[in-house]
C-alpha atoms as a PDB file:
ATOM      1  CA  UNK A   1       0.000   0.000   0.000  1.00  0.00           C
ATOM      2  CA  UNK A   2       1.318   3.259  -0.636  1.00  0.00           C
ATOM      3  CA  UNK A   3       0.633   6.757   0.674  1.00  0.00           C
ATOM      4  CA  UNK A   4       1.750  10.352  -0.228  1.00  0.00           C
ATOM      5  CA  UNK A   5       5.201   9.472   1.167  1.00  0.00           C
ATOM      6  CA  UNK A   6       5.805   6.615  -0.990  1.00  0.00           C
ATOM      7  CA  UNK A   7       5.307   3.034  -0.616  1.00  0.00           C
ATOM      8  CA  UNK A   8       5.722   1.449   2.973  1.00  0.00           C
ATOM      9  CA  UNK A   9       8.805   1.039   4.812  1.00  0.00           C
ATOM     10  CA  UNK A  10      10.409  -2.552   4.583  1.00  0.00           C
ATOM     11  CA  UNK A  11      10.456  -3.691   7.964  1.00  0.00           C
ATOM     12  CA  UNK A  12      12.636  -6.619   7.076  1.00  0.00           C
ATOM     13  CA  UNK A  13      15.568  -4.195   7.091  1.00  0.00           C
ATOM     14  CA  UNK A  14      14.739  -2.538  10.552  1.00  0.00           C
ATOM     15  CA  UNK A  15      17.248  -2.334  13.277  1.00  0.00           C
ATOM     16  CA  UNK A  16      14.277  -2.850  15.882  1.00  0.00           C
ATOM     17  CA  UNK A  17      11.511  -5.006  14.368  1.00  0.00           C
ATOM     18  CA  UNK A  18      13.592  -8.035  13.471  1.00  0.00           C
ATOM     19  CA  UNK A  19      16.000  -7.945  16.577  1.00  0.00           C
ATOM     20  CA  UNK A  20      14.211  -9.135  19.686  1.00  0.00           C
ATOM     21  CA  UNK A  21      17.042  -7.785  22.242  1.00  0.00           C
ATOM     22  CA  UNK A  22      16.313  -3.726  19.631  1.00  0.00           C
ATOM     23  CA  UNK A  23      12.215  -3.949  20.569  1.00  0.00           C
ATOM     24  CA  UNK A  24      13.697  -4.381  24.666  1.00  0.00           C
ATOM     25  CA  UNK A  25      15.617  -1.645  24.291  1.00  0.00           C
ATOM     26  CA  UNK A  26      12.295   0.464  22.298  1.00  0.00           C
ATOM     27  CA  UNK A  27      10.210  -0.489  24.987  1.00  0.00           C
ATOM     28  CA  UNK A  28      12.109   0.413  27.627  1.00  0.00           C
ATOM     29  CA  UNK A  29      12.667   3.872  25.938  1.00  0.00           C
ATOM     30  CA  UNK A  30       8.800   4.069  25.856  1.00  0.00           C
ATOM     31  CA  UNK A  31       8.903   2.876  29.769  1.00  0.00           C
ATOM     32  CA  UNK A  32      10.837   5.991  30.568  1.00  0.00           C
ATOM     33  CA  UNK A  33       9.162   8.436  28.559  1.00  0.00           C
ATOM     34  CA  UNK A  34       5.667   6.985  30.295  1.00  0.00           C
ATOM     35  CA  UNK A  35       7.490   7.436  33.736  1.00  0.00           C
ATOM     36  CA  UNK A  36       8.228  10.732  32.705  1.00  0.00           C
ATOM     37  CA  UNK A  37       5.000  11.933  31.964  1.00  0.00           C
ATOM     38  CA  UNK A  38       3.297  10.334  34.625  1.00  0.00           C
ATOM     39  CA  UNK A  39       5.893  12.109  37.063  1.00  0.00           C
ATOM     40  CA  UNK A  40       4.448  15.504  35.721  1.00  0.00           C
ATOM     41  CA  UNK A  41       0.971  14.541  36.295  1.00  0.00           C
ATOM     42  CA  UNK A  42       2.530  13.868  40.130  1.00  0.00           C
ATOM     43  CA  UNK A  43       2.806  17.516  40.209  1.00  0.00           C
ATOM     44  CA  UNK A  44      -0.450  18.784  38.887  1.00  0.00           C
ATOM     45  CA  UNK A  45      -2.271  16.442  41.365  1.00  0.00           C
ATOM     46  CA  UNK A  46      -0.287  17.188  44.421  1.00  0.00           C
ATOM     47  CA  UNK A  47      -2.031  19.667  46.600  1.00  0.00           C
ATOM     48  CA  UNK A  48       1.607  21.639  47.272  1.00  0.00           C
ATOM     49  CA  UNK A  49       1.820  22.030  43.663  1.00  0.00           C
ATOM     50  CA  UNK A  50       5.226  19.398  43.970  1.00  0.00           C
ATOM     51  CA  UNK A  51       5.359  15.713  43.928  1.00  0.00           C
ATOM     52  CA  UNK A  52       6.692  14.461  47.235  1.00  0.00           C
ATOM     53  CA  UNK A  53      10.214  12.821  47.738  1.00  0.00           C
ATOM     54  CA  UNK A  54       8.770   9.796  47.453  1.00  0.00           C
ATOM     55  CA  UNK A  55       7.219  10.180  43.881  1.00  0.00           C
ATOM     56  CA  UNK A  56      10.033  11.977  42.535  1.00  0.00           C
ATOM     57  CA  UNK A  57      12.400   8.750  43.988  1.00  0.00           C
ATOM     58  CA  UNK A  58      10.020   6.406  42.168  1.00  0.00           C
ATOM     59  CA  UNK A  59       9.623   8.387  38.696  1.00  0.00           C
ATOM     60  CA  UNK A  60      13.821   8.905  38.736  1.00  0.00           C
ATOM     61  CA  UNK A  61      14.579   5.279  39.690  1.00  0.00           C
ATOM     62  CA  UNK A  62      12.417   3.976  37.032  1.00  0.00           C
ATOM     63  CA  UNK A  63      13.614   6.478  34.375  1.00  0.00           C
ATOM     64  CA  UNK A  64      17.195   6.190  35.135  1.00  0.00           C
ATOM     65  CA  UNK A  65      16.577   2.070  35.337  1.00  0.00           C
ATOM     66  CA  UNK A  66      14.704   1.892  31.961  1.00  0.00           C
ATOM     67  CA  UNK A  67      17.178   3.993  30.224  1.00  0.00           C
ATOM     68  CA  UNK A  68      20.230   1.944  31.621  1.00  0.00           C
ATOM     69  CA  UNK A  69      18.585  -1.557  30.617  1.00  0.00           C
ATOM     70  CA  UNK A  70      17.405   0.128  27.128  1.00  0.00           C
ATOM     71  CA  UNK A  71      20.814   0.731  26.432  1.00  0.00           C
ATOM     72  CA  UNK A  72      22.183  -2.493  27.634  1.00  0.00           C
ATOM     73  CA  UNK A  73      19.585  -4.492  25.405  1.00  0.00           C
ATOM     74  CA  UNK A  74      20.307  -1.556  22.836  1.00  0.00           C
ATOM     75  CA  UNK A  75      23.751  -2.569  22.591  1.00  0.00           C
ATOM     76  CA  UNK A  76      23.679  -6.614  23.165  1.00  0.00           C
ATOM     77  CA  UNK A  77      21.391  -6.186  19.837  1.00  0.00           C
ATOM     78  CA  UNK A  78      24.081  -4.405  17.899  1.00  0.00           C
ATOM     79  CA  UNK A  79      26.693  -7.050  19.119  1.00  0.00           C
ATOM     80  CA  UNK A  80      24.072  -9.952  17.770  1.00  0.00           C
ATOM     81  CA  UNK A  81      23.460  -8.524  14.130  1.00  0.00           C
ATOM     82  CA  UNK A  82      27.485  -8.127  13.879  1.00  0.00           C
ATOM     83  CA  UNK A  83      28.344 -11.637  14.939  1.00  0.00           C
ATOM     84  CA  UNK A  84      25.497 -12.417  12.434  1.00  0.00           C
ATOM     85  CA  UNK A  85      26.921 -10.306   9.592  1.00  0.00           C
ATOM     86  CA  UNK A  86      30.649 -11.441   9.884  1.00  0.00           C
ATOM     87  CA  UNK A  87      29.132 -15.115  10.051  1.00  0.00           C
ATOM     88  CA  UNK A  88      27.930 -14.764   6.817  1.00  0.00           C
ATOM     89  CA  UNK A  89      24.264 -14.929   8.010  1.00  0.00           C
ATOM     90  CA  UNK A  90      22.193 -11.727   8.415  1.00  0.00           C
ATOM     91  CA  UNK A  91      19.365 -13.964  10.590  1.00  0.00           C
ATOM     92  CA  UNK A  92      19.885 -16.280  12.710  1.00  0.00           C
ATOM     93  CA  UNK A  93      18.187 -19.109  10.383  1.00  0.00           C
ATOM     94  CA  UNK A  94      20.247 -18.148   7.929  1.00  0.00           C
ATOM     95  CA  UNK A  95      16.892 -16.778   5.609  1.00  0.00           C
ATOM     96  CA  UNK A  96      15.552 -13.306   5.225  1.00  0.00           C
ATOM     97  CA  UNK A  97      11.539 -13.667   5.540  1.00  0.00           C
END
């Protein structure tokens, strides 16, 4: 199907949809981005007009957390679709779907 942009992306050739360790790593960026917003509705529901120490602990922990494991998973994916490329394979069945 195509649009005004041109036909649809190939998602064969994505660096997220065919790496399982990538779509981690995305959806612990979306994780932290969702902590991050919530934290700011913390502040507009807080009768002081400021999430307590608690919340902000909470919203920072999981941010920082997400982010740390997103890159981890980021990276471990990165190191997989090398190995596969100098292997001579660019999935790990060998096939492209």
């Amino acid at each position: 199907m195509t649009g005004r942009a041109g036909p649809a992306p190939d998602r064969s050739q994505s660096r997220f949809f065919r790496n399982v360790p990538r779509k981690v790593a995305l959806l612990c960026g979306v994780v932290a981005f969702a902590a991050l917003v919530i934290g700011g509705g913390f502040a507009e529901i807080s009768s002081s007009g400021a999430p307590t120490a608690r919340e902000t602990t909470i919203v920072r922990s999981v941010i920082v957390g997400s982010l740390v494991i997103g890159v981890v998973f980021y990276v471990i994916g990165g190191r997989m679709r090398a190995t596969a490329g100098q292997s001579g394979q660019d999935w790990p069945n060998g096939k492209r779907r």
